[in-house]
Protein backbone atom coordinates (compact mmCIF):
# COMPACT_ATOMS: atom_id res chain seq x y z
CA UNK A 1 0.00 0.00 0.00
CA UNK A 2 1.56 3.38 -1.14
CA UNK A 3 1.33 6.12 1.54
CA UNK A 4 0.32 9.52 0.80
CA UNK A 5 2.09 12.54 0.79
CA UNK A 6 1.39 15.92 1.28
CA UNK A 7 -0.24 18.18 -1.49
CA UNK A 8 -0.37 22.31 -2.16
CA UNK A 9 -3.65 23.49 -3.74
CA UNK A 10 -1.90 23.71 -6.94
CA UNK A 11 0.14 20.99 -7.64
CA UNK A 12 -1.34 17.18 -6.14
CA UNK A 13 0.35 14.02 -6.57
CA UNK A 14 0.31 10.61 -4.99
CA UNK A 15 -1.36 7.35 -4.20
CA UNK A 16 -2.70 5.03 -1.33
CA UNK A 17 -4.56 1.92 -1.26
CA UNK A 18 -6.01 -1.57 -1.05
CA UNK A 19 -9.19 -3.49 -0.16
CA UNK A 20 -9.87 -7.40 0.06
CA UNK A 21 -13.24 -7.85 -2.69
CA UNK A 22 -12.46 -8.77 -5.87
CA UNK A 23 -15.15 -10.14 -8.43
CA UNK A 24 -15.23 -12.47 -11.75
CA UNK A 25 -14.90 -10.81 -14.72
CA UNK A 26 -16.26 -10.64 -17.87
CA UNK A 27 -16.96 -9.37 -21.23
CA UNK A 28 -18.82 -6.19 -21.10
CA UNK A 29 -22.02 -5.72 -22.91
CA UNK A 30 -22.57 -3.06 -26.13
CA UNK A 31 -23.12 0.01 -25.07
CA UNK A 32 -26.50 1.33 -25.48
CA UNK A 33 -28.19 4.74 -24.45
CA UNK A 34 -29.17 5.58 -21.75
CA UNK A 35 -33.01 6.17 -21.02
CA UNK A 36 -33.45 10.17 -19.90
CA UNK A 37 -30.15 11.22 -22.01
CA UNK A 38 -29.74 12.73 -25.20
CA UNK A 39 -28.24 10.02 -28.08
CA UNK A 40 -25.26 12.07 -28.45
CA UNK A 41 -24.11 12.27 -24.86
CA UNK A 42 -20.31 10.62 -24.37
CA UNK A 43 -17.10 11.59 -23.01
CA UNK A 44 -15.68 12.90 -25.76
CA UNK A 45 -14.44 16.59 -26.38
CA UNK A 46 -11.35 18.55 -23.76
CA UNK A 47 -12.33 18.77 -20.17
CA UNK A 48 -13.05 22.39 -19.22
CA UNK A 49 -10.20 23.69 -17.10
CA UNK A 50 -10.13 22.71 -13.26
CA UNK A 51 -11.46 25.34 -11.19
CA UNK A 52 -8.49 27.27 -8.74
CA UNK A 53 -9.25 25.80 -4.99
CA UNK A 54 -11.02 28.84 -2.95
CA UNK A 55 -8.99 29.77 -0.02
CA UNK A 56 -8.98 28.48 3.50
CA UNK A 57 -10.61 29.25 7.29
CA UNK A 58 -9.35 27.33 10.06
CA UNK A 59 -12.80 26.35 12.37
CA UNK A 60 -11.95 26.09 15.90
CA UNK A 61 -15.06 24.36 17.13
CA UNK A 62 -14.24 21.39 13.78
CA UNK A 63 -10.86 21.12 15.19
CA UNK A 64 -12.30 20.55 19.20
CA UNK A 65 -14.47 17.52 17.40
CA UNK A 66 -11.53 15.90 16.52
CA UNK A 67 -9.19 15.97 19.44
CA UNK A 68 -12.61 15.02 21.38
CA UNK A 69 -13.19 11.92 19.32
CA UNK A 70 -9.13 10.88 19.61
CA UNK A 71 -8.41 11.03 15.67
CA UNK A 72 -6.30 11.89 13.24
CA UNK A 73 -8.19 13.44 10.22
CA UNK A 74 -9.64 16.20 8.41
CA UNK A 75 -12.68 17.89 7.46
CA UNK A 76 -13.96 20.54 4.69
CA UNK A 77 -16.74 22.32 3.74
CA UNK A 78 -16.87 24.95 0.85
CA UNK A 79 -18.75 28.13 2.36
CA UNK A 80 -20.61 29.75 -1.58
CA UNK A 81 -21.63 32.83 0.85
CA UNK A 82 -17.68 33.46 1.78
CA UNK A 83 -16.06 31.56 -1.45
CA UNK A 84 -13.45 29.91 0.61
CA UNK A 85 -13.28 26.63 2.29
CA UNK A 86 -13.83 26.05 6.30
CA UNK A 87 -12.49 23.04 7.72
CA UNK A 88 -9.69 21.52 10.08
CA UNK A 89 -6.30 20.60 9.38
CA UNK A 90 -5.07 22.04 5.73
CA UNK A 91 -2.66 19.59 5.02
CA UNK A 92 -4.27 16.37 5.26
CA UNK A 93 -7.09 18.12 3.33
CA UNK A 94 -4.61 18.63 0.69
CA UNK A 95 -3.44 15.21 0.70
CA UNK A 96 -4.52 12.41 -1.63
CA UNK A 97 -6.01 8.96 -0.46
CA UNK A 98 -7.37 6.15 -2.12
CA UNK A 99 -11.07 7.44 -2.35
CA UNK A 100 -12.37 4.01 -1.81
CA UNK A 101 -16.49 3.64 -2.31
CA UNK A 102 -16.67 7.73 -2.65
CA UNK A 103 -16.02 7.03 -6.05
CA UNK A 104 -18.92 5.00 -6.55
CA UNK A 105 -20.41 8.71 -7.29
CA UNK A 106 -18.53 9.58 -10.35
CA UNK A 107 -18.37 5.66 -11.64
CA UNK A 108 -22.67 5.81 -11.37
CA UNK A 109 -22.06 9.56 -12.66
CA UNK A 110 -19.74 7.65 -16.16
CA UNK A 111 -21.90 4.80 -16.19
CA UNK A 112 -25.28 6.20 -16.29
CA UNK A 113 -23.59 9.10 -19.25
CA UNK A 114 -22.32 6.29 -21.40
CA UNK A 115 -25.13 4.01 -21.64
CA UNK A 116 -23.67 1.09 -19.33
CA UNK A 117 -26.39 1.20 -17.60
CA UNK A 118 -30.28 3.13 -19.13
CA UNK A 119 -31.08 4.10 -15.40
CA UNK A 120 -30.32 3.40 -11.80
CA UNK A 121 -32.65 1.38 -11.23
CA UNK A 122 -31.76 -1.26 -13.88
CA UNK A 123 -30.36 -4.47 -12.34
CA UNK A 124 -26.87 -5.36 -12.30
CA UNK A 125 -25.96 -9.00 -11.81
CA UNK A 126 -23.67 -9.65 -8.57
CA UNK A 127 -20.77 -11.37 -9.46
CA UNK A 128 -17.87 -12.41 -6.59
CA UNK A 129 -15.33 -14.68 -5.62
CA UNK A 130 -14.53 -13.26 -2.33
CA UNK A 131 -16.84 -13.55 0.93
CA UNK A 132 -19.00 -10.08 0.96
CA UNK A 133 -18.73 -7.30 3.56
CA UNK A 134 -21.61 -7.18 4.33
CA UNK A 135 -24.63 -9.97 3.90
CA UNK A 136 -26.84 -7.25 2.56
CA UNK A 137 -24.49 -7.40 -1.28
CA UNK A 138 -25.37 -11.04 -2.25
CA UNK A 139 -27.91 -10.21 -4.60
CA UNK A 140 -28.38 -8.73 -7.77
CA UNK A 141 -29.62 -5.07 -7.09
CA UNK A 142 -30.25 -1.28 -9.14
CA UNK A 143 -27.38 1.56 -8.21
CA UNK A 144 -29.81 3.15 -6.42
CA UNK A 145 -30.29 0.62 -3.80
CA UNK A 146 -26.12 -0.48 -4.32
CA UNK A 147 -25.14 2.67 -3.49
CA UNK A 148 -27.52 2.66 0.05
CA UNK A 149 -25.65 -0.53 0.78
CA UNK A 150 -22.45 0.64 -0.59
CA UNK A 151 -21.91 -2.76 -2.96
CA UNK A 152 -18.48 -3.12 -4.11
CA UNK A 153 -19.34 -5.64 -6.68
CA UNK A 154 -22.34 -4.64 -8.44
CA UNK A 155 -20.10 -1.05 -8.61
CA UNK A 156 -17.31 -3.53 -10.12
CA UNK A 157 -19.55 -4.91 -12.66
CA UNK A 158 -20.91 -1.49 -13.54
CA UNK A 159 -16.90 -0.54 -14.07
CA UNK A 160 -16.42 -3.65 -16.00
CA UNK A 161 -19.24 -2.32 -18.13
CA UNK A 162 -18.07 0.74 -18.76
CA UNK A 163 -14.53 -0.80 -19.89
CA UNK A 164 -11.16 0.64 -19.75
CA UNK A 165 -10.94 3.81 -22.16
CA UNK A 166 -14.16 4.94 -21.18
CA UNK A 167 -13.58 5.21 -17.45
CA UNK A 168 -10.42 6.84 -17.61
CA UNK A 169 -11.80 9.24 -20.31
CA UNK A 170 -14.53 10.13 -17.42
CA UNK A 171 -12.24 10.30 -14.47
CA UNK A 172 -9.74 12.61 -16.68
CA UNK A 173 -12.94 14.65 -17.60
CA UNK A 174 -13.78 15.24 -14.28
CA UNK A 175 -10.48 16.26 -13.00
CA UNK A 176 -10.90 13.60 -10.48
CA UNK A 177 -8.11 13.25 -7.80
CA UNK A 178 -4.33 12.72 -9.88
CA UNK A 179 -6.79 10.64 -12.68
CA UNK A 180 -4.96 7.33 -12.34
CA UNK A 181 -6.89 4.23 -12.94
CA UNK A 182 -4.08 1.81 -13.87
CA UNK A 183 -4.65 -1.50 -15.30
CA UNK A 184 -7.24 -3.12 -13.53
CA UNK A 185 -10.83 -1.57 -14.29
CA UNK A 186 -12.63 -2.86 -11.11
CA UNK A 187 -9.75 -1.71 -8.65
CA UNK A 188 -8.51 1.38 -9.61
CA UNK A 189 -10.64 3.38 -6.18
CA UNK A 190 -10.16 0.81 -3.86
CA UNK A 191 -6.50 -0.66 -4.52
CA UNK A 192 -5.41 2.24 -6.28
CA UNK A 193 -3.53 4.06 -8.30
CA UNK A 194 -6.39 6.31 -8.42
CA UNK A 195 -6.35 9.00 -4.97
CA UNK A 196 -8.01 12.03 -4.20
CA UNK A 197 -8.02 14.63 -1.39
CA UNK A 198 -10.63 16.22 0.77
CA UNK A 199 -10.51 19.26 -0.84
CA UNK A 200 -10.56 17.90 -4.44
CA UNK A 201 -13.62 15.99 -3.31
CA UNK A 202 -15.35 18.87 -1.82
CA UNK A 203 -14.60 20.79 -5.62
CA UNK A 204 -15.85 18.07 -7.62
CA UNK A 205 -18.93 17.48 -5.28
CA UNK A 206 -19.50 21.48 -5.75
CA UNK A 207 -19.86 20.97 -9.27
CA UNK A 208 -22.06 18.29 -9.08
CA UNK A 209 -24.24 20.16 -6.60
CA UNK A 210 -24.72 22.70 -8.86
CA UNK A 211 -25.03 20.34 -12.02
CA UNK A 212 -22.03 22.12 -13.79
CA UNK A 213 -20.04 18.79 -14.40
CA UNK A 214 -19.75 18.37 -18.26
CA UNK A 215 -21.70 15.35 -18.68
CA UNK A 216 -24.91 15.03 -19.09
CA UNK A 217 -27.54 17.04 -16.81
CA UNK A 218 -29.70 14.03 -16.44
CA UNK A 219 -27.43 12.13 -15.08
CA UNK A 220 -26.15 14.28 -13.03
CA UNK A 221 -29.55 14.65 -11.37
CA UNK A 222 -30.22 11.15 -11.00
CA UNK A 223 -26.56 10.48 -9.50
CA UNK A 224 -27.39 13.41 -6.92
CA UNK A 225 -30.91 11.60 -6.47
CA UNK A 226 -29.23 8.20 -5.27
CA UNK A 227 -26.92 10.24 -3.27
CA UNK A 228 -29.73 11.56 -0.76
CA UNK A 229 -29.76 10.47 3.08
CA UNK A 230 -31.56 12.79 5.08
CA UNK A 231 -34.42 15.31 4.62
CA UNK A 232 -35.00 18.45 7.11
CA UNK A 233 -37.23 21.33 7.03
CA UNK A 234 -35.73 23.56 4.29
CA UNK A 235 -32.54 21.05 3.68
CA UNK A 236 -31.72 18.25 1.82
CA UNK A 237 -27.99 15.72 3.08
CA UNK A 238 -26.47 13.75 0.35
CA UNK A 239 -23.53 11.58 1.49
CA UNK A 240 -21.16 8.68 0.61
CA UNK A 241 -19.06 6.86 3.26
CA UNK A 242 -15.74 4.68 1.93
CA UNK A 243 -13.74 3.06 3.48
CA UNK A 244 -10.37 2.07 2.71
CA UNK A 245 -8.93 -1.26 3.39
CA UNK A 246 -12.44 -2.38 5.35
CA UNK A 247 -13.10 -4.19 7.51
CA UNK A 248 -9.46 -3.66 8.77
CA UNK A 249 -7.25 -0.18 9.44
CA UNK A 250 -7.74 2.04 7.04
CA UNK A 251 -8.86 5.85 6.01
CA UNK A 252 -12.70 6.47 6.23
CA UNK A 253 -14.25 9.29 4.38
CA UNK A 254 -17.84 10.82 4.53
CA UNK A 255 -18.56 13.32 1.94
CA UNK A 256 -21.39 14.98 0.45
CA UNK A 257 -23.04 18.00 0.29
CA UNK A 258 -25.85 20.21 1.90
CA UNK A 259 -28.98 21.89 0.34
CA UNK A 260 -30.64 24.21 1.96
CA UNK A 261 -31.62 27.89 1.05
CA UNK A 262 -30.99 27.80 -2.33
CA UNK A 263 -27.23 27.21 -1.47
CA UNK A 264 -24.90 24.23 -1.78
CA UNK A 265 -22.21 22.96 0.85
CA UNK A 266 -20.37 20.60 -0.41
CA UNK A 267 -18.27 18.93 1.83
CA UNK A 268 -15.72 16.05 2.64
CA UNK A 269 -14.08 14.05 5.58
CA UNK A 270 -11.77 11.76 5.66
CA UNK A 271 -10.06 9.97 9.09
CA UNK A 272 -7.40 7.19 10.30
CA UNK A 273 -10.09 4.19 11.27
CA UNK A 274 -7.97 1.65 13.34
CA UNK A 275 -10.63 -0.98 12.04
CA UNK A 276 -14.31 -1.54 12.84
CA UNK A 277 -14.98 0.01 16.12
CA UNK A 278 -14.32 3.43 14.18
CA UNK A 279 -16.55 3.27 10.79
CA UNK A 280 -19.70 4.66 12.71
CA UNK A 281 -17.93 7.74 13.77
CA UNK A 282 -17.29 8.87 10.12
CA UNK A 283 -20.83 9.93 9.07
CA UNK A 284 -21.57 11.21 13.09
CA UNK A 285 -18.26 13.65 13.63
CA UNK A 286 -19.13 14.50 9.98
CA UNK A 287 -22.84 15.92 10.96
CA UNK A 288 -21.61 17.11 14.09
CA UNK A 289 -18.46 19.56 12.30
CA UNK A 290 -21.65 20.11 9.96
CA UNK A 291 -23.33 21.55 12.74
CA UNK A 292 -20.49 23.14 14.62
CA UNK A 293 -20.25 24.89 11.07
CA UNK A 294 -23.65 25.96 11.23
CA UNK A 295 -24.49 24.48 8.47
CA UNK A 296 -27.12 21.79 9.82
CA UNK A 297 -29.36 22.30 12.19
């Protein structure tokens, strides 16, 4: 496993890794389009130019969370009102990590925009050699429910779908993370090469907030649609845990973003685990720096 190093806000590099589900490949279908998109949406065409990273306010009260909970991590949120990012601890934030099940948001986000799958609700055959995580995978399931449950292999078949040239062509058109993918289609975000920081996350989720990503806009609602986990009076959470290395030591994220007013804050969080007995406390010191932040209620 590769271990990361330390980032500036205009020039990221690195890698980390590893996770133990692997899956039985096989030959991907024809690709077909998708139902809601136009015929002619693809990857193809130059990438608009990655947006500058806003600058940075250290929070106090995000920082207290942490020492409080006895970990090592980080946490961001992109403020639209002040245009610069609030968070603790800059230079983890600025450091890549193996993104883990995050990325299940931009491989729906590719999937859905190239036709390997017409919707997120179509099923995708589970396929694995390995014993699952979790007992809730072994089935054949829709994105929509895969990505409640967070299943690693029907997100590998959907990669194995979308095929080699394809994905990389979306992850380099989103400007996601150093836009590695290596040689392996179904291992790339959990194994690596592919890593991503907090803040990287927090600018791509922006964009997807605000359905500015250049793919298509249908499938950029339905990927935020999938995404939602909690509905308040006059706000809307949308969040994706990963978990590097599960069940074992490892890097956790939580990110996401927050509707409410008219306004999105995107966010991301990402923390040393030390196994099991710390996965729960990714999603709940996330929602409480949310709220320290003043962002949820």
């Amino acid at each position: 496993m590769a271990s990361p190093s330390v980032l500036g806000l205009s020039m990221l590099l690195s890698t980390f890794a590893s996770t133990a589900v692997a899956a039985v490949p096989h030959a991907p279908p024809a690709p077909r389009a998708p139902a809601g998109l136009p015929p002619e949406s693809s990857l193809d065409g130059p990438a608009p130019a990655p947006a500058q990273a806003p600058g940075w306010r250290q929070e106090p009260a995000v920082e207290i969370l942490f020492r409080r909970a006895g970990k090592a991590g980080t946490f961001v949120l992109f403020d639209p009102d002040r245009g610069l990012m609030r968070g603790h601890n800059r230079q983890r934030a600025e450091t890549r990590f193996t993104p883990a099940s995050t990325f299940k948001i931009a491989n729906s986000l590719i999937g859905l925009s190239v036709g390997a799958v017409a919707s997120v609700d179509e099923v995708l055959p589970y396929r694995s050699n390995e014993p699952p995580f979790s007992p809730a995978w072994e089935r054949d399931m829709g994105l929509r429910e895969a990505m409640v449950v967070s299943n690693v292999p029907i997100y590998q078949e959907l990669a194995r779908r979308i095929g080699m040239e394809r994905m990389h062509q979306g992850v380099v058109r989103l400007g996601y993370g150093n836009e590695q993918i290596g040689p392996q289609v179904d291992r790339f975000w959990l194994r690596g090469p592919l890593a991503i920081s907090a803040v990287e996350q927090t600018l791509f989720l922006n964009r997807l907030a605000r359905r500015q990503l250049p793919f298509p806009i249908a499938a950029q609602r339905a990927v935020a649609d999938i995404t939602v986990v909690e509905r308040g009076e006059g706000w809307v959470l949308h969040a994706k845990t990963g978990w590097q290395n599960g069940p074992g030591a490892g890097v956790g994220w939580w990110v996401g973003w927050v509707g409410k007013g008219g306004r999105d804050y995107p966010f991301a969080l990402n923390m040393d685990l030390g196994g099991p007995a710390g996965a729960d406390l990714r999603p709940s010191l996330g929602r409480a720096a949310l709220k320290a932040t003043g962002v949820l209620p």
